[in-house]
PDB file of N, CA and C in Angstrom:
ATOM      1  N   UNK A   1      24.318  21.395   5.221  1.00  0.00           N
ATOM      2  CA  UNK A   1      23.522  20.879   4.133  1.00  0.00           C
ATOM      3  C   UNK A   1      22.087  21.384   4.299  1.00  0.00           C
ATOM      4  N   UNK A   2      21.671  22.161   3.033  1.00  0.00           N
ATOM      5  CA  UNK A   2      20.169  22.634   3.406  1.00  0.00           C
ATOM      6  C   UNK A   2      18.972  21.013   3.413  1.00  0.00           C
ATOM      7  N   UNK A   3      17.758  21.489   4.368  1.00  0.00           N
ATOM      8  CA  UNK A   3      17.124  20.251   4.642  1.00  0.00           C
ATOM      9  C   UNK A   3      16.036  20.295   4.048  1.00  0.00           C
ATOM     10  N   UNK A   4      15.681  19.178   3.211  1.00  0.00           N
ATOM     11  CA  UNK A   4      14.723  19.360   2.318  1.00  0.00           C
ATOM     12  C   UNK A   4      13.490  18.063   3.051  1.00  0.00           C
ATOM     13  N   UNK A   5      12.505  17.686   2.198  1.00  0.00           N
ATOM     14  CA  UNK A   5      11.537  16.546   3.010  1.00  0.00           C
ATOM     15  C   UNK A   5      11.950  15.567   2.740  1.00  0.00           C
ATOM     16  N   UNK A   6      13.428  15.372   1.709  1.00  0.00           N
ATOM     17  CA  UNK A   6      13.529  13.927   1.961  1.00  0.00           C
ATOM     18  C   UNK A   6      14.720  13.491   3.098  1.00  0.00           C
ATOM     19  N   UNK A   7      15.191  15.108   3.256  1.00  0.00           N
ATOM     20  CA  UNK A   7      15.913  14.765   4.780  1.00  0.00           C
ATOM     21  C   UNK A   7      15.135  14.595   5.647  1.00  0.00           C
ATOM     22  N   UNK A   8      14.587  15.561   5.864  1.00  0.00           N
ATOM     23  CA  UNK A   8      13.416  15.109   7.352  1.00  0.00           C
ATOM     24  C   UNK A   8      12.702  14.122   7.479  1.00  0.00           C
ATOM     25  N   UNK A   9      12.617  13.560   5.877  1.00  0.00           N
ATOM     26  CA  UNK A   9      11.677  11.892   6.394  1.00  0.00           C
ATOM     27  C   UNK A   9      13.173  10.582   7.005  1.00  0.00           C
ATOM     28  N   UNK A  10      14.392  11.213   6.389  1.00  0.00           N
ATOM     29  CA  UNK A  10      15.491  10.521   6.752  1.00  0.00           C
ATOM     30  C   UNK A  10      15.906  10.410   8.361  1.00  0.00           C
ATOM     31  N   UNK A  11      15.670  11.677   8.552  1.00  0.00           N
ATOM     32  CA  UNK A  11      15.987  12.077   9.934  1.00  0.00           C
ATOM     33  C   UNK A  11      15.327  11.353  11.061  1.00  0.00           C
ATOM     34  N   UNK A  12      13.981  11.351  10.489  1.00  0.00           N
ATOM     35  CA  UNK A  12      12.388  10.947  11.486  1.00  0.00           C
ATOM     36  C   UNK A  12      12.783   9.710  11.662  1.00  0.00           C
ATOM     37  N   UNK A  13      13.163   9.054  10.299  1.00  0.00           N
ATOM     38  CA  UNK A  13      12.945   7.452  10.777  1.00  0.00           C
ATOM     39  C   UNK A  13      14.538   7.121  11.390  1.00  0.00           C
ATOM     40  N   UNK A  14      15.053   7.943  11.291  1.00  0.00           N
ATOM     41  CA  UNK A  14      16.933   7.407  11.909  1.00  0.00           C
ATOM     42  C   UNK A  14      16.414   7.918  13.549  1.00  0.00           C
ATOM     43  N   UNK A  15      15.734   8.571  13.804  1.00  0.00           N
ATOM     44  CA  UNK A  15      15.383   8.959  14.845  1.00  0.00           C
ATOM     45  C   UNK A  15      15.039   7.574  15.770  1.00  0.00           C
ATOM     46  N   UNK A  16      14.540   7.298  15.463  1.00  0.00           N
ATOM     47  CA  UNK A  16      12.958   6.357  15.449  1.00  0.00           C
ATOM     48  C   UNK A  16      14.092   4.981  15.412  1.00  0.00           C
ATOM     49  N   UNK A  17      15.215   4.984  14.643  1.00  0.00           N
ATOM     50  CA  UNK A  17      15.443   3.331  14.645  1.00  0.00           C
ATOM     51  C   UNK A  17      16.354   3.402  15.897  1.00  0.00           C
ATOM     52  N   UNK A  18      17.657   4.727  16.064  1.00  0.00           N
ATOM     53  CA  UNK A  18      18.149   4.620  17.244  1.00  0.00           C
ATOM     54  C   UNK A  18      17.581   4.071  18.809  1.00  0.00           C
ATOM     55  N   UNK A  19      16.378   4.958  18.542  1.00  0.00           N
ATOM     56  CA  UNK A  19      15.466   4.709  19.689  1.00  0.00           C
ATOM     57  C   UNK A  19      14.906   3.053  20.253  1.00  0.00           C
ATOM     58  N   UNK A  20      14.599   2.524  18.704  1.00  0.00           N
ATOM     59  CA  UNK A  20      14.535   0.547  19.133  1.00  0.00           C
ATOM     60  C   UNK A  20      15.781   0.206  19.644  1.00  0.00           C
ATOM     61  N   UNK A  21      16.821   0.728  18.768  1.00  0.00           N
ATOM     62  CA  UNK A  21      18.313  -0.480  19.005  1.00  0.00           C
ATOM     63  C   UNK A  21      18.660  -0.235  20.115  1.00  0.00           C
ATOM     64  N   UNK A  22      18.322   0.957  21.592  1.00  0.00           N
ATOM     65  CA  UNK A  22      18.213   1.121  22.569  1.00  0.00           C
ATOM     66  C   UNK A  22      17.202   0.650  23.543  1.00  0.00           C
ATOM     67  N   UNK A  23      16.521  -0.077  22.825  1.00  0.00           N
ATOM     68  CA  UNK A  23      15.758  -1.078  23.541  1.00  0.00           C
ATOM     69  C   UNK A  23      14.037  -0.628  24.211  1.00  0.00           C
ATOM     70  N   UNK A  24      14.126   0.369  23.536  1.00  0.00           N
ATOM     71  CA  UNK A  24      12.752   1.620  23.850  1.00  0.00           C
ATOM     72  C   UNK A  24      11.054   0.614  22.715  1.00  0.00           C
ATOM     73  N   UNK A  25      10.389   0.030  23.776  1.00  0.00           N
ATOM     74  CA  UNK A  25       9.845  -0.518  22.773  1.00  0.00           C
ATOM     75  C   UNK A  25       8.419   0.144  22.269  1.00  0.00           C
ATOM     76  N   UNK A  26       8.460   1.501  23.216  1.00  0.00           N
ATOM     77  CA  UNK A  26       7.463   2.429  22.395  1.00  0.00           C
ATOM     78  C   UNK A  26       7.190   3.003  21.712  1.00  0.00           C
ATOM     79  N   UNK A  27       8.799   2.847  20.842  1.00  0.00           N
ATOM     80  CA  UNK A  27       9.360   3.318  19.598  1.00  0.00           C
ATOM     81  C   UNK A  27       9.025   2.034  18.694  1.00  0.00           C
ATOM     82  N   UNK A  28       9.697   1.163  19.233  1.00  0.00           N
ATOM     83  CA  UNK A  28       9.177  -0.317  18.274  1.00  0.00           C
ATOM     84  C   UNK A  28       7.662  -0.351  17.939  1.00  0.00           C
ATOM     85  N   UNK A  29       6.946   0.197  18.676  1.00  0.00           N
ATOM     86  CA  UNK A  29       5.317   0.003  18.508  1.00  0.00           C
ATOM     87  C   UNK A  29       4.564   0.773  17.537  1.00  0.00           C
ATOM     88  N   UNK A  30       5.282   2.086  17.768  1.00  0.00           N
ATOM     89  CA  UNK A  30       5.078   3.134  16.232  1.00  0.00           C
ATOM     90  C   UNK A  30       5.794   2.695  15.095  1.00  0.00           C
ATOM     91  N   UNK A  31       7.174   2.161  15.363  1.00  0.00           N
ATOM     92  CA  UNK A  31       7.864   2.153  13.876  1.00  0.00           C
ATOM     93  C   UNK A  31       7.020   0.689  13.449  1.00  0.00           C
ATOM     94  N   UNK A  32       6.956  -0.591  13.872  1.00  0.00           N
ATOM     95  CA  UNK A  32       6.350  -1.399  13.044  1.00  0.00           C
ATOM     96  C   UNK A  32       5.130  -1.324  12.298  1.00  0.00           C
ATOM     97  N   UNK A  33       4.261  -0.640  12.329  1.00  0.00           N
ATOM     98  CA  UNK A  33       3.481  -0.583  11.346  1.00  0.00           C
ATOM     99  C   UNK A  33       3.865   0.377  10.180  1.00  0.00           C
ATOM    100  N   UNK A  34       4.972   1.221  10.545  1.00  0.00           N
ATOM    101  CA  UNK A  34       5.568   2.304   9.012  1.00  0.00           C
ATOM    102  C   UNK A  34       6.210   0.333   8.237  1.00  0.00           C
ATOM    103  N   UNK A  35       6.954   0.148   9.243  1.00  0.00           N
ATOM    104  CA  UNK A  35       7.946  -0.806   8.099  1.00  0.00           C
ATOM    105  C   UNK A  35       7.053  -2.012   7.819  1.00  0.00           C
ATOM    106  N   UNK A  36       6.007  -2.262   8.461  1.00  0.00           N
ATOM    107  CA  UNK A  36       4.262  -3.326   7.740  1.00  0.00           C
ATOM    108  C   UNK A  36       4.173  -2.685   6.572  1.00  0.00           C
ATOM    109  N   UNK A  37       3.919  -1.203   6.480  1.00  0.00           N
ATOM    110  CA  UNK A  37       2.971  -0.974   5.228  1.00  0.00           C
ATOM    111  C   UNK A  37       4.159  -0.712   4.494  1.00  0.00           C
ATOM    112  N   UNK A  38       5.445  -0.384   4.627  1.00  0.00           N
ATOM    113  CA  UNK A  38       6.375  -0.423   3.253  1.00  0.00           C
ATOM    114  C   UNK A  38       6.573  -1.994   3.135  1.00  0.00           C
ATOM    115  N   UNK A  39       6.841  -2.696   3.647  1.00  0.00           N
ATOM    116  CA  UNK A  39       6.700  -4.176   3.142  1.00  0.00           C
ATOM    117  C   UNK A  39       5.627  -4.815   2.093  1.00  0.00           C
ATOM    118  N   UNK A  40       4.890  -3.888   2.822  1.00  0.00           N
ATOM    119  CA  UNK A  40       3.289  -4.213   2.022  1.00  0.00           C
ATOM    120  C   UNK A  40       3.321  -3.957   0.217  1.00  0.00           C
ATOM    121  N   UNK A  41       4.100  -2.423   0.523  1.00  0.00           N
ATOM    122  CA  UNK A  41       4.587  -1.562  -0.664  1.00  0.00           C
ATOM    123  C   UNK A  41       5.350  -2.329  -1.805  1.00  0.00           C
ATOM    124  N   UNK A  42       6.250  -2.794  -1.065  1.00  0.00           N
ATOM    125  CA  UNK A  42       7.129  -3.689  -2.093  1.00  0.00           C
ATOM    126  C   UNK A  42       6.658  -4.989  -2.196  1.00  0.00           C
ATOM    127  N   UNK A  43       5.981  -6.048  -1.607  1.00  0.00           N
ATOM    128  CA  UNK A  43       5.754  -7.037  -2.009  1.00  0.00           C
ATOM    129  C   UNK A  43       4.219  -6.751  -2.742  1.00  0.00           C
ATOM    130  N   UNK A  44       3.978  -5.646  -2.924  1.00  0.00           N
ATOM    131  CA  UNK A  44       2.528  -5.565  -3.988  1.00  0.00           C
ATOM    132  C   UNK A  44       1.057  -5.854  -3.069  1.00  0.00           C
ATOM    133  N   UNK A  45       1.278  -6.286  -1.993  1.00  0.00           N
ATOM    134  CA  UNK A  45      -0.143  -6.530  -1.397  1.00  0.00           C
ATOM    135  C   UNK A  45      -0.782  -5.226  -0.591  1.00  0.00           C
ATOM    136  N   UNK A  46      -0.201  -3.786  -1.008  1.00  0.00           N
ATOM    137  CA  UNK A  46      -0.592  -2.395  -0.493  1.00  0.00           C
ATOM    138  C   UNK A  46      -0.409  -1.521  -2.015  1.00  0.00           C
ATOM    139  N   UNK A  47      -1.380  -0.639  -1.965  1.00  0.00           N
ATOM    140  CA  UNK A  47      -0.863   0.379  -2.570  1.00  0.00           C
ATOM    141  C   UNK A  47      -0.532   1.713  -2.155  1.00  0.00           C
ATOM    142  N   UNK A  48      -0.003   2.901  -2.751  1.00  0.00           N
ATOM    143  CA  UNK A  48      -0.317   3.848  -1.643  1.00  0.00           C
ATOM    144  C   UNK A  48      -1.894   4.311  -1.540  1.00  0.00           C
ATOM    145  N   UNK A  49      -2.433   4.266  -1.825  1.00  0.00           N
ATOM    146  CA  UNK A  49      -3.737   4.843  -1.594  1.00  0.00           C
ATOM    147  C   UNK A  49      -4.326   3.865  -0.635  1.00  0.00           C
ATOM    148  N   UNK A  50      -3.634   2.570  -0.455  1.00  0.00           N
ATOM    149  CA  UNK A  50      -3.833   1.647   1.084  1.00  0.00           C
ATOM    150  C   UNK A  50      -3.276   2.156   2.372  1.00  0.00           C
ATOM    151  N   UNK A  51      -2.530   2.717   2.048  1.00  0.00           N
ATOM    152  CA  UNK A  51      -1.598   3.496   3.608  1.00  0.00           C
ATOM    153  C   UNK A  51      -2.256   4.347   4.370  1.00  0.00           C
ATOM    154  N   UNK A  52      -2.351   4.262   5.683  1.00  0.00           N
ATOM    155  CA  UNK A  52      -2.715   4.778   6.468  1.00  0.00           C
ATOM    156  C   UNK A  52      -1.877   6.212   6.045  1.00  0.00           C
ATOM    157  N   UNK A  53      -2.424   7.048   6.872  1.00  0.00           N
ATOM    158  CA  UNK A  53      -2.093   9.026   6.175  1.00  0.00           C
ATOM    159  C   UNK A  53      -0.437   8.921   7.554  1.00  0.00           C
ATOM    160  N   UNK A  54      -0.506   8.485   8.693  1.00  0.00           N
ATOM    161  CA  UNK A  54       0.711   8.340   9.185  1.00  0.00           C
ATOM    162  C   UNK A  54       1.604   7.899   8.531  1.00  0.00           C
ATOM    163  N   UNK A  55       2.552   9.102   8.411  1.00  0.00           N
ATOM    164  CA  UNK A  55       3.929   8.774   8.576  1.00  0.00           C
ATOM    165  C   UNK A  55       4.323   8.157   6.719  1.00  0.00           C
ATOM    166  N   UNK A  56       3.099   8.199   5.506  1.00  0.00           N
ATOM    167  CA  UNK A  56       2.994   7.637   4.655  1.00  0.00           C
ATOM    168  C   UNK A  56       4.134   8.336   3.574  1.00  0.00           C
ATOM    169  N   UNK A  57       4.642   9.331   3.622  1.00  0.00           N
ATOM    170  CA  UNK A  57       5.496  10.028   3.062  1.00  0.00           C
ATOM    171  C   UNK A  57       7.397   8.821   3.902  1.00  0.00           C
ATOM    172  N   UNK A  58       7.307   8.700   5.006  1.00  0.00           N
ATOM    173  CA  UNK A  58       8.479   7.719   5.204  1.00  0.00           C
ATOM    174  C   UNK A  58       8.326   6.095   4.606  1.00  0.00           C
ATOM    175  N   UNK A  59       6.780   5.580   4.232  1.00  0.00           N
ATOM    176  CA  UNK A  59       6.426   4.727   3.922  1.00  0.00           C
ATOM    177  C   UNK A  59       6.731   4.218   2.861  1.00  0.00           C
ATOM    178  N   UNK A  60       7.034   5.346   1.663  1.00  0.00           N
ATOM    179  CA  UNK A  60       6.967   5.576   0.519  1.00  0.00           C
ATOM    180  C   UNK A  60       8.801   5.901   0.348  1.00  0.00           C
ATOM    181  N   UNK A  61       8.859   6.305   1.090  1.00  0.00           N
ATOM    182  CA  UNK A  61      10.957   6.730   1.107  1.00  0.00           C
ATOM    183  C   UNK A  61      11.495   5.166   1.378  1.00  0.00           C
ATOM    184  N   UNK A  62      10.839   4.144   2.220  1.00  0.00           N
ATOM    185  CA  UNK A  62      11.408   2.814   2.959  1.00  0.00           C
ATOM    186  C   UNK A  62      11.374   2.142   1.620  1.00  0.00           C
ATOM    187  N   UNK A  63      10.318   1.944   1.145  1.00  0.00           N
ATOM    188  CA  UNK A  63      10.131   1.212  -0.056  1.00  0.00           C
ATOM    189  C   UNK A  63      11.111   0.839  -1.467  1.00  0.00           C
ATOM    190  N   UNK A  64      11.285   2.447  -1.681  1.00  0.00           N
ATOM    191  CA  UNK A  64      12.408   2.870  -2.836  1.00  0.00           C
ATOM    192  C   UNK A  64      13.711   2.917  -1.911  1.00  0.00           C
ATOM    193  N   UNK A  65      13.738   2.784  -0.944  1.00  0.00           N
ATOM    194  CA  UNK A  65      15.242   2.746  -0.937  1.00  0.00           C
ATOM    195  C   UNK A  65      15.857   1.689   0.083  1.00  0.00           C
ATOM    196  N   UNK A  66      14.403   0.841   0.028  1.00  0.00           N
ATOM    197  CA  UNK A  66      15.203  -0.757   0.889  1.00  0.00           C
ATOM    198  C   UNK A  66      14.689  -1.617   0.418  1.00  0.00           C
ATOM    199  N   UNK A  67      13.927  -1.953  -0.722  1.00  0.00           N
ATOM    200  CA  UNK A  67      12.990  -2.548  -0.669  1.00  0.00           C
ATOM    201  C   UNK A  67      13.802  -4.259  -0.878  1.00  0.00           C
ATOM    202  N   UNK A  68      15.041  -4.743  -1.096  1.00  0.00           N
ATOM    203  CA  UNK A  68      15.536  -5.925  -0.705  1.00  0.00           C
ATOM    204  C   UNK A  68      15.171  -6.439   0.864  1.00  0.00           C
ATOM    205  N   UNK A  69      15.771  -5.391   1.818  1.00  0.00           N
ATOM    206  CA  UNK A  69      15.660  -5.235   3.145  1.00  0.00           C
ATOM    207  C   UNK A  69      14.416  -5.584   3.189  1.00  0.00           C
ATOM    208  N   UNK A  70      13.560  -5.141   3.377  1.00  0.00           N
ATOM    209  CA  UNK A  70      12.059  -5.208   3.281  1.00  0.00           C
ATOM    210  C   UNK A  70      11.612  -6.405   2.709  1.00  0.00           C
ATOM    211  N   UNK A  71      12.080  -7.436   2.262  1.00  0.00           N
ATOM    212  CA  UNK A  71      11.610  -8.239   1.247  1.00  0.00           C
ATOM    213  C   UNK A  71      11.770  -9.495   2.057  1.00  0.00           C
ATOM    214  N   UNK A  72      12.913  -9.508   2.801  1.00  0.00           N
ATOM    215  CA  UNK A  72      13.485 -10.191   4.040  1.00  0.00           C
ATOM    216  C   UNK A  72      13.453 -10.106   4.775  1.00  0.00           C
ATOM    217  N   UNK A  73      13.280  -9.167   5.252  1.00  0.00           N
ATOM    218  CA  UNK A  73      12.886  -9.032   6.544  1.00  0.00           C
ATOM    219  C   UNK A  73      11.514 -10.057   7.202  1.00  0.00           C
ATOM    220  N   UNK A  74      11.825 -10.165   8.299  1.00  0.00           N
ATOM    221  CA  UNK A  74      10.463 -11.141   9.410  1.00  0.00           C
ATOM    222  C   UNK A  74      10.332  -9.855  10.254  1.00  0.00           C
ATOM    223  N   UNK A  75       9.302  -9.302  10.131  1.00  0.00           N
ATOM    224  CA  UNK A  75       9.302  -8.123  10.966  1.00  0.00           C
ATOM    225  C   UNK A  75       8.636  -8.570  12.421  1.00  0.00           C
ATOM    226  N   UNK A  76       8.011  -9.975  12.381  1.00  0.00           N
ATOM    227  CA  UNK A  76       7.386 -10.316  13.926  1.00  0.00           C
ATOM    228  C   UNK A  76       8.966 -10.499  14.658  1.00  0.00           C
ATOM    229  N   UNK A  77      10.231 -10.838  14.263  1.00  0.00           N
ATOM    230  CA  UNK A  77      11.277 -11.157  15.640  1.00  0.00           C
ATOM    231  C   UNK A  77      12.444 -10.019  15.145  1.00  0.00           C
ATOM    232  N   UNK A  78      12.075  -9.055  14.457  1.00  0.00           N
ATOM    233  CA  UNK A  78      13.545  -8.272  13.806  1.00  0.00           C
ATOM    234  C   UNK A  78      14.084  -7.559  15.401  1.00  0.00           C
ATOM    235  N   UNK A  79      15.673  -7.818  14.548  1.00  0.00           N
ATOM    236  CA  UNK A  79      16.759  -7.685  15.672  1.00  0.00           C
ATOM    237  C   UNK A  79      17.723  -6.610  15.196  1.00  0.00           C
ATOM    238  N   UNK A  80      18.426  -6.121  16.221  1.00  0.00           N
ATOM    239  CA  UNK A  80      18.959  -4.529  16.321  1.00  0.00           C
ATOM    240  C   UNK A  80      20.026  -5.252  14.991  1.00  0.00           C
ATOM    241  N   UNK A  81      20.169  -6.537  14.906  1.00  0.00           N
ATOM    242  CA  UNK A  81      21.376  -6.274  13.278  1.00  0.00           C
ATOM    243  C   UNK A  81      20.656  -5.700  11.972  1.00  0.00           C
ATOM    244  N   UNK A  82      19.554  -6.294  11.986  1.00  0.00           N
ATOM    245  CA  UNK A  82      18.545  -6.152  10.676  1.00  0.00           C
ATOM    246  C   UNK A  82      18.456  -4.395  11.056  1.00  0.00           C
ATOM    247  N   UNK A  83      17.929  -3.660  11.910  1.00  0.00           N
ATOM    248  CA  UNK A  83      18.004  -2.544  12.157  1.00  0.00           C
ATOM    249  C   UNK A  83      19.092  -1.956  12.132  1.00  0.00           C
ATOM    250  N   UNK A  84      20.046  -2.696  12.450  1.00  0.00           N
ATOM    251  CA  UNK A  84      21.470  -2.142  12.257  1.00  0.00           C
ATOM    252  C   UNK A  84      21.631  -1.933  10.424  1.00  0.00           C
ATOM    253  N   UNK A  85      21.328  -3.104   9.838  1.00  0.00           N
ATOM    254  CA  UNK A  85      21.279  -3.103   7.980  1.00  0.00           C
ATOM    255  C   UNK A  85      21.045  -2.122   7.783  1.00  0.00           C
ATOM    256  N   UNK A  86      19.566  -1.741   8.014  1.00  0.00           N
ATOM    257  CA  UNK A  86      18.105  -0.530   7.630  1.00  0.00           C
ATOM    258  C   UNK A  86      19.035   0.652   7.461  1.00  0.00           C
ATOM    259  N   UNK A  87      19.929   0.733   9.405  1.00  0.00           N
ATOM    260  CA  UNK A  87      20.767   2.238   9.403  1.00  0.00           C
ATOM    261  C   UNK A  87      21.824   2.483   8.082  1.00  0.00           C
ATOM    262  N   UNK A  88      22.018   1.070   7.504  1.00  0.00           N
ATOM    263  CA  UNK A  88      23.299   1.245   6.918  1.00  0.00           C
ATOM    264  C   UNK A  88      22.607   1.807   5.441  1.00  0.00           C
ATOM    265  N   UNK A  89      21.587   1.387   5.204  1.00  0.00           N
ATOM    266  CA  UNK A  89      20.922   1.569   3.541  1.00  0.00           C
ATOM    267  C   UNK A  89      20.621   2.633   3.307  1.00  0.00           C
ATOM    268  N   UNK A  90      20.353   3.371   4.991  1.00  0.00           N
ATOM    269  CA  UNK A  90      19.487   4.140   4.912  1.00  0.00           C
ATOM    270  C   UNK A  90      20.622   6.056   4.844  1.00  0.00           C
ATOM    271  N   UNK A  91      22.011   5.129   5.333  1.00  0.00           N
ATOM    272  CA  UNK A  91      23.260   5.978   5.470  1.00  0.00           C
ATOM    273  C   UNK A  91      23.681   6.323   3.873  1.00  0.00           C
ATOM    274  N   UNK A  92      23.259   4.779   3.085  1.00  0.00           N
ATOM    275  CA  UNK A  92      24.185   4.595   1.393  1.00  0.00           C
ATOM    276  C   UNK A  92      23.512   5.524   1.111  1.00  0.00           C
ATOM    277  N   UNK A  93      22.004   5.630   1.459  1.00  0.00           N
ATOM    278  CA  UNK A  93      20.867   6.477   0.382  1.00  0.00           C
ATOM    279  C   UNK A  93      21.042   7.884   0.397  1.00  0.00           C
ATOM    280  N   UNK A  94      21.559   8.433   2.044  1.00  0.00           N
ATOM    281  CA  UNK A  94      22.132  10.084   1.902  1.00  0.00           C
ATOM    282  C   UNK A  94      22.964  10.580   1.258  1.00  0.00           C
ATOM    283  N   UNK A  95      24.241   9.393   1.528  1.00  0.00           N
ATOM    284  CA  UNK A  95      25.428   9.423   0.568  1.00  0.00           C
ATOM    285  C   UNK A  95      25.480   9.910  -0.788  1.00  0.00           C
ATOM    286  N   UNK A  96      24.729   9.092  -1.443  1.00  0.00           N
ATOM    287  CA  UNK A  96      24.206   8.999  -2.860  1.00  0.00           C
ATOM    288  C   UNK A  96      23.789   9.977  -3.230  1.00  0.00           C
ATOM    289  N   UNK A  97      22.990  11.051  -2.285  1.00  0.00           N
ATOM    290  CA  UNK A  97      22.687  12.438  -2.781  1.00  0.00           C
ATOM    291  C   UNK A  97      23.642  13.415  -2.655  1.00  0.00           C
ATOM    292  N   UNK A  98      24.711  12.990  -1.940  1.00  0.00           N
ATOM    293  CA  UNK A  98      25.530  14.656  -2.133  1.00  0.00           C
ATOM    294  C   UNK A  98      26.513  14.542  -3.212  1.00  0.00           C
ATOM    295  N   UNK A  99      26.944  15.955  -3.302  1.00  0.00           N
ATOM    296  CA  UNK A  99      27.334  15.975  -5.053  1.00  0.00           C
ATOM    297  C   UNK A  99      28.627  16.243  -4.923  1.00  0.00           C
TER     298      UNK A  99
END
């Protein structure tokens, strides 16, 4: 499959979630503020021109394509199931693009 930027923002953050559900929490320390400011995104209290320039292109992919997830989420105690969800939405959303 040729890789375009909305694979590589797919890739980055599947990267990135394996790495928590393995218990790596220096991964947890970078990814929570991407999934702060898409929360932010969908509940309206960010815009993009509020986002920090990190990582704001995956910020903007989390939003449109979890934003239930995101809506529910408690991101101060989230647990490898809720991350486990994320992997799964984040699996429907590749799906959905091939033809």
């Amino acid at each position: 499959m040729a890789h375009n930027p909305r694979n590589e923002r797919i890739d980055f953050l599947s990267f990135f979630l394996n790495n928590v559900k393995d218990g790596s929490s220096a991964y947890m320390d970078y990814l929570l503020p991407i999934l702060t400011e898409a929360k932010g995104l969908v509940e309206g209290s960010l815009n993009i021109y509020d986002l920090s320039s990190e990582s704001r292109d995956v910020k903007i992919l989390l939003q449109e394509i979890a934003p239930e997830w995101l809506t529910r989420v408690n991101l101060s105690c989230i647990n490898n199931e809720e991350i486990s969800e994320l992997q799964s939405i984040i699996k429907q959303s590749e799906e959905s693009l091939v033809f």
